[in-house]
Protein backbone atom coordinates (compact mmCIF):
# COMPACT_ATOMS: atom_id res chain seq x y z
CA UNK A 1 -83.94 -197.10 -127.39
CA UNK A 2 -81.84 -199.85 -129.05
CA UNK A 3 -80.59 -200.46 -132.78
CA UNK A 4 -82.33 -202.72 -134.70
CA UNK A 5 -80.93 -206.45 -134.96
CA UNK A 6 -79.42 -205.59 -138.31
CA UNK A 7 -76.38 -203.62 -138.23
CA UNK A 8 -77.78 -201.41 -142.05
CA UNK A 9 -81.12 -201.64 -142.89
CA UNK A 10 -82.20 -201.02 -146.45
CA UNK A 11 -85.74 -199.55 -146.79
CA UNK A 12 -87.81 -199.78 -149.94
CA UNK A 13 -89.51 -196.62 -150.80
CA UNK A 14 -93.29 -197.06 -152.39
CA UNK A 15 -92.79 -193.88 -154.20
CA UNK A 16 -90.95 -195.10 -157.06
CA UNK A 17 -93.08 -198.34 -157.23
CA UNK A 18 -95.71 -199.16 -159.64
CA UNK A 19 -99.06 -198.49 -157.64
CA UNK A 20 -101.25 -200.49 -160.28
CA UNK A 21 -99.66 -203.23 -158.07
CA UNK A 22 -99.08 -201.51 -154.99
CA UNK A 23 -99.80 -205.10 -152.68
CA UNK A 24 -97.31 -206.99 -155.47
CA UNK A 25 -94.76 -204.60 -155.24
CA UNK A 26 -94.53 -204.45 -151.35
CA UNK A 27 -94.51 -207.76 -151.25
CA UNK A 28 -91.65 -208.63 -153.90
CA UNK A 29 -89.64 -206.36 -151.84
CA UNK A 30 -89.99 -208.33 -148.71
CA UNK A 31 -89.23 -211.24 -150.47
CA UNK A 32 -85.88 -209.57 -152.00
CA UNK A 33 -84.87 -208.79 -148.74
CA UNK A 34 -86.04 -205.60 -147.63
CA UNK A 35 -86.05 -205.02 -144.12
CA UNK A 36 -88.23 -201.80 -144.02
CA UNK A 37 -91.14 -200.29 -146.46
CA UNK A 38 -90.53 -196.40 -146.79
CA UNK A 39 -93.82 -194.57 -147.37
CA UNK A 40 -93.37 -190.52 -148.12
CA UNK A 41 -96.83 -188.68 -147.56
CA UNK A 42 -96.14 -185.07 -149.12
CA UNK A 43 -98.74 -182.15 -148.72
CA UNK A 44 -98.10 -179.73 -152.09
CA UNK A 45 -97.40 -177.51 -149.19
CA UNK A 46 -94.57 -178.30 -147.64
CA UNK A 47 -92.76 -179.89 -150.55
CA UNK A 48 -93.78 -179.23 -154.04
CA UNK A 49 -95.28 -182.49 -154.34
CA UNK A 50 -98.15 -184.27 -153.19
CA UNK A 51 -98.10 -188.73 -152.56
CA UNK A 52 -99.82 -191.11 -151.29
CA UNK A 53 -102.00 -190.91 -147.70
CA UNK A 54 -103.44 -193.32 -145.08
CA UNK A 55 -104.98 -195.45 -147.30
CA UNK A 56 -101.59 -196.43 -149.09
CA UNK A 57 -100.30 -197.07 -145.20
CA UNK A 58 -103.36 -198.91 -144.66
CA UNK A 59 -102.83 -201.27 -147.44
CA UNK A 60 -99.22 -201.52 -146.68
CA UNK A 61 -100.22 -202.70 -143.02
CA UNK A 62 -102.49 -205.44 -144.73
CA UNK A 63 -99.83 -206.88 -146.99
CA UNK A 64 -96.71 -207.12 -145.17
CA UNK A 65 -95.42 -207.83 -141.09
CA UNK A 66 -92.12 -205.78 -142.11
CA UNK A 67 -92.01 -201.69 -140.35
CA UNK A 68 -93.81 -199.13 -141.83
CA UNK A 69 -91.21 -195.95 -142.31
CA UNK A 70 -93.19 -193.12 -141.97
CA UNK A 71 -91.66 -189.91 -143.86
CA UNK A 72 -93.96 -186.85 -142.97
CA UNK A 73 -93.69 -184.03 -145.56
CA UNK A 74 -96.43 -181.86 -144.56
CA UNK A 75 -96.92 -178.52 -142.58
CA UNK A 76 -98.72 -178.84 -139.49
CA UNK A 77 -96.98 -182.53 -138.91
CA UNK A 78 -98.43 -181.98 -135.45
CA UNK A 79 -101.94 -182.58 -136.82
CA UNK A 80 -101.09 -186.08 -138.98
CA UNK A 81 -99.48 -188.28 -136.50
CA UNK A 82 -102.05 -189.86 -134.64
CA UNK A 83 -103.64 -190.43 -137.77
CA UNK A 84 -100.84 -192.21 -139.44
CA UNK A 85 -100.38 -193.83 -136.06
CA UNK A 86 -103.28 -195.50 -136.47
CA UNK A 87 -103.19 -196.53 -139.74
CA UNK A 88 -100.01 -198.79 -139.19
CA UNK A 89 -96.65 -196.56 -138.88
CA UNK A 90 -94.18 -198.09 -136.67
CA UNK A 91 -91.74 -195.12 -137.43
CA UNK A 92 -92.55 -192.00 -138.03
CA UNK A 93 -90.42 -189.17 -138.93
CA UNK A 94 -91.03 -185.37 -139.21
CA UNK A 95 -88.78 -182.18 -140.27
CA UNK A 96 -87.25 -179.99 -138.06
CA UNK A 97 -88.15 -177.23 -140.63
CA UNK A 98 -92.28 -178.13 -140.40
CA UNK A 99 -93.04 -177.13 -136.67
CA UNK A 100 -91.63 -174.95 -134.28
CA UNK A 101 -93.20 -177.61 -131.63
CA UNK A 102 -90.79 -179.98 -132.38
CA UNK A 103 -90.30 -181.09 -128.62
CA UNK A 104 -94.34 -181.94 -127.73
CA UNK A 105 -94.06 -183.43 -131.48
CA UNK A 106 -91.39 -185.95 -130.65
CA UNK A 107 -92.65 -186.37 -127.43
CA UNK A 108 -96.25 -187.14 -128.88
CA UNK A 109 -95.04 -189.57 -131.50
CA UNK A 110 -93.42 -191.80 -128.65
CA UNK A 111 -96.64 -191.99 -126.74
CA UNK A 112 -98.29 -193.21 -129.50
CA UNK A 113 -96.06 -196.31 -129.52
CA UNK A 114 -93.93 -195.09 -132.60
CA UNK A 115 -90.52 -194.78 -132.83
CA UNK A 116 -89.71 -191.35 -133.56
CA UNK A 117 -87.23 -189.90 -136.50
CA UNK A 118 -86.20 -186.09 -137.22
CA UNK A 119 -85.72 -185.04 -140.57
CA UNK A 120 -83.26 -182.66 -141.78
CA UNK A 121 -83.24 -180.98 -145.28
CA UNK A 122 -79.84 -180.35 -147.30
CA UNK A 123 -79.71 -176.38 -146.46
CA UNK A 124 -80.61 -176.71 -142.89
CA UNK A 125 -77.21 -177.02 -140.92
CA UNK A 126 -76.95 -179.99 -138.50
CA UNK A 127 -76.53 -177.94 -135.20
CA UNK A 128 -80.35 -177.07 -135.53
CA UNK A 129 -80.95 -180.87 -134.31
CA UNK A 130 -78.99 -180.60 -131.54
CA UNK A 131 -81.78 -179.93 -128.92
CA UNK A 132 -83.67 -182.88 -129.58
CA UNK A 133 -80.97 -185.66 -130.50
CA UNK A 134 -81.58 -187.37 -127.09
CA UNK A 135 -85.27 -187.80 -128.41
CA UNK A 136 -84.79 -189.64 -131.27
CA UNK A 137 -84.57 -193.04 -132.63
CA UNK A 138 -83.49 -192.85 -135.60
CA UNK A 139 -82.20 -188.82 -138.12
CA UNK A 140 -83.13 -188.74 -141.49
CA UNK A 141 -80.35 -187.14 -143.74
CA UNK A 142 -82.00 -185.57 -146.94
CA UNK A 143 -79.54 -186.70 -149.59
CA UNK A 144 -81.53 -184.43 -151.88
CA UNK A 145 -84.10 -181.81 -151.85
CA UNK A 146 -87.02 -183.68 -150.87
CA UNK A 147 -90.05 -183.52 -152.92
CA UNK A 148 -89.45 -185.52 -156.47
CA UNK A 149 -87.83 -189.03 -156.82
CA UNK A 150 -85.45 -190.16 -159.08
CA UNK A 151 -83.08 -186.66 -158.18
CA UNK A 152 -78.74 -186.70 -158.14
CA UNK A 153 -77.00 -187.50 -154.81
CA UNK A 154 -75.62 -184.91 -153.00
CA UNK A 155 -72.02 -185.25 -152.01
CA UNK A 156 -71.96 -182.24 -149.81
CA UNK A 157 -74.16 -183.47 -147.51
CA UNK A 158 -71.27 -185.93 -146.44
CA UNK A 159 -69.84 -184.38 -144.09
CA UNK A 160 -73.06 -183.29 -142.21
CA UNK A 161 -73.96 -187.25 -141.97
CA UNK A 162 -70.41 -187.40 -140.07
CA UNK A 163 -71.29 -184.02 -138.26
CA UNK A 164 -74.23 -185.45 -136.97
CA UNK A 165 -72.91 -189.31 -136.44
CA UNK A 166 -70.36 -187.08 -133.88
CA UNK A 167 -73.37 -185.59 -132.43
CA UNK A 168 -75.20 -188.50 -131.50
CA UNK A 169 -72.50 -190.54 -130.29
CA UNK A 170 -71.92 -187.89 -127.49
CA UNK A 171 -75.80 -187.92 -126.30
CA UNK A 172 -78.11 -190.42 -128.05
CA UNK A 173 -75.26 -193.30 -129.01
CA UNK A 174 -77.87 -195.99 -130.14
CA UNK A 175 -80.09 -194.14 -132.49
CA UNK A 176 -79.18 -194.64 -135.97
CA UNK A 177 -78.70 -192.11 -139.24
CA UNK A 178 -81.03 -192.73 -142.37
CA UNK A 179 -80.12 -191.46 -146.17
CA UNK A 180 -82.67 -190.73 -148.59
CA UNK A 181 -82.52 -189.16 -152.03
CA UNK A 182 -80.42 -190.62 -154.89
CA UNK A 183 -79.56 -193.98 -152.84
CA UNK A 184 -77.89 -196.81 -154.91
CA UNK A 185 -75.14 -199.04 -155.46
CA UNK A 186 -72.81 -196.13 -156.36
CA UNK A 187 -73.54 -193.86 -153.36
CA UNK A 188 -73.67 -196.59 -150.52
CA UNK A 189 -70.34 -197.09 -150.22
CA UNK A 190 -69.94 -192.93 -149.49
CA UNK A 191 -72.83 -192.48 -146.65
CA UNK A 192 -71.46 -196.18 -145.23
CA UNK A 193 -68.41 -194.42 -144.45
CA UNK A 194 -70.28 -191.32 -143.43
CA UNK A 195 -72.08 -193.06 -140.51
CA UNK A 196 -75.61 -193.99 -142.15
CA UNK A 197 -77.04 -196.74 -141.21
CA UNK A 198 -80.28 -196.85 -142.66
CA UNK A 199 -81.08 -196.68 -146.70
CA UNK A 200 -84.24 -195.47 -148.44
CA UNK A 201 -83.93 -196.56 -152.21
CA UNK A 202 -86.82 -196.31 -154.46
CA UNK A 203 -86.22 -196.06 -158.02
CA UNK A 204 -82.87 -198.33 -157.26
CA UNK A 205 -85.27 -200.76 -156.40
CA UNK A 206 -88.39 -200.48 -158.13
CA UNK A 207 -87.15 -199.58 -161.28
CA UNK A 208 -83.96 -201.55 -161.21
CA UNK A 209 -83.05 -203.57 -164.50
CA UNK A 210 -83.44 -206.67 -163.05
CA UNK A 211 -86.32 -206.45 -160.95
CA UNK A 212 -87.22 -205.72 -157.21
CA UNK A 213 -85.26 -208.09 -156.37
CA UNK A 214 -82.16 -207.31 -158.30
CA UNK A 215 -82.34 -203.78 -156.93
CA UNK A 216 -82.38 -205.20 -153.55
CA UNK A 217 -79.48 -207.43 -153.80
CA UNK A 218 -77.44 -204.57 -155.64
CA UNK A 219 -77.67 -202.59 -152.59
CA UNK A 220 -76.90 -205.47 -150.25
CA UNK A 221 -73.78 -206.32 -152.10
CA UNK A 222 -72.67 -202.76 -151.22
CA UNK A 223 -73.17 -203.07 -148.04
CA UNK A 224 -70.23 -204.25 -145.44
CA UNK A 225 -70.35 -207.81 -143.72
């Protein structure tokens, strides 16, 4: 596993975008300068919630060469990643709370030629990842409690980012730390310091007061040289 090029990576997330011009959208945040589109695919089971499914990473695929960031908010992940695979994901990322098969899970992502990501909620403690760190190429922190868009950052889950930046660097150095959930210019600065490395933002971007691209430049200006 290596780090991407880019030492942060900002991520647009589709679920705050406008999906009357879903193809527009995706594309005005390449232009902006995002380096990764964030797609969240919820169940109603899992989270309280239900988005978008292949189709939405099918049309993704067809409109831009960036990564497709694959957030899997479903029960039974197990049974979806082939077919999200297939679609177009070039990450995908599952919860440590949705499977007790979380090994074979991991294990099954890679062979399909995705880099795989573990998610962890806010009331699941970080030592519950610990088994699988080595397996990973990338942990996604939940900022908030996943499910809605548009929700408050969290500041207590700080010091788990730092908890689990600890972790890795003792047994999976090169994978990286992703925030998601209340993202913006206000909170980068905190989960920088933390030991993220990777930032979903939707309704920072998307629904920024100066456009896409305004959102996307807000966060960059955030970010350290």
């Amino acid at each position: 596993m290596s780090r991407s090029s880019k030492r942060f990576i900002i991520a647009p997330s589709i679920f705050s975008a406008d999906l009357t011009r879903l193809g527009q959208q995706v594309k005005a945040a390449e232009s902006a300068g995002g380096d990764w589109i964030h797609i969240d695919i919820m169940d109603g089971h899992f989270v309280p919630n239900m988005s978008m499914g292949r189709l939405a990473v099918e049309a993704c695929r067809r409109v831009t060469q960036l990564p497709l960031d694959i957030h899997l908010m479903v029960k039974e992940p197990e049974r979806f990643v082939e077919f999200f695979a297939r679609s177009g994901a070039d990450h995908l990322s599952v919860h440590i709370e949705a499977t007790p098969n979380i090994h074979s899970l991991l294990q099954q992502i890679a062979q399909l030629s995705c880099k795989a990501g573990i998610v962890i909620n806010p009331g699941t403690p970080a030592i519950a990842l610990e088994p699988i760190l080595q397996m990973v190429h990338l942990v996604l922190v939940m900022t908030v409690n996943p499910g809605y868009g548009a929700q408050e950052f969290l500041p207590e889950m700080l010091p788990k980012i730092r908890q689990i930046r600890q972790m890795l660097d003792r047994v999976n150095p090169e994978a990286m730390i992703q925030v998601d959930g209340g993202i913006s210019a206000s909170t980068i600065p905190l989960v920088v310091e933390a030991g993220a490395q990777i930032f979903v933002a939707g309704n920072a971007i998307f629904n920024h007061p100066d456009g896409i691209l305004g959102g996307v430049q807000a966060i960059r200006a955030c970010l350290p040289d």
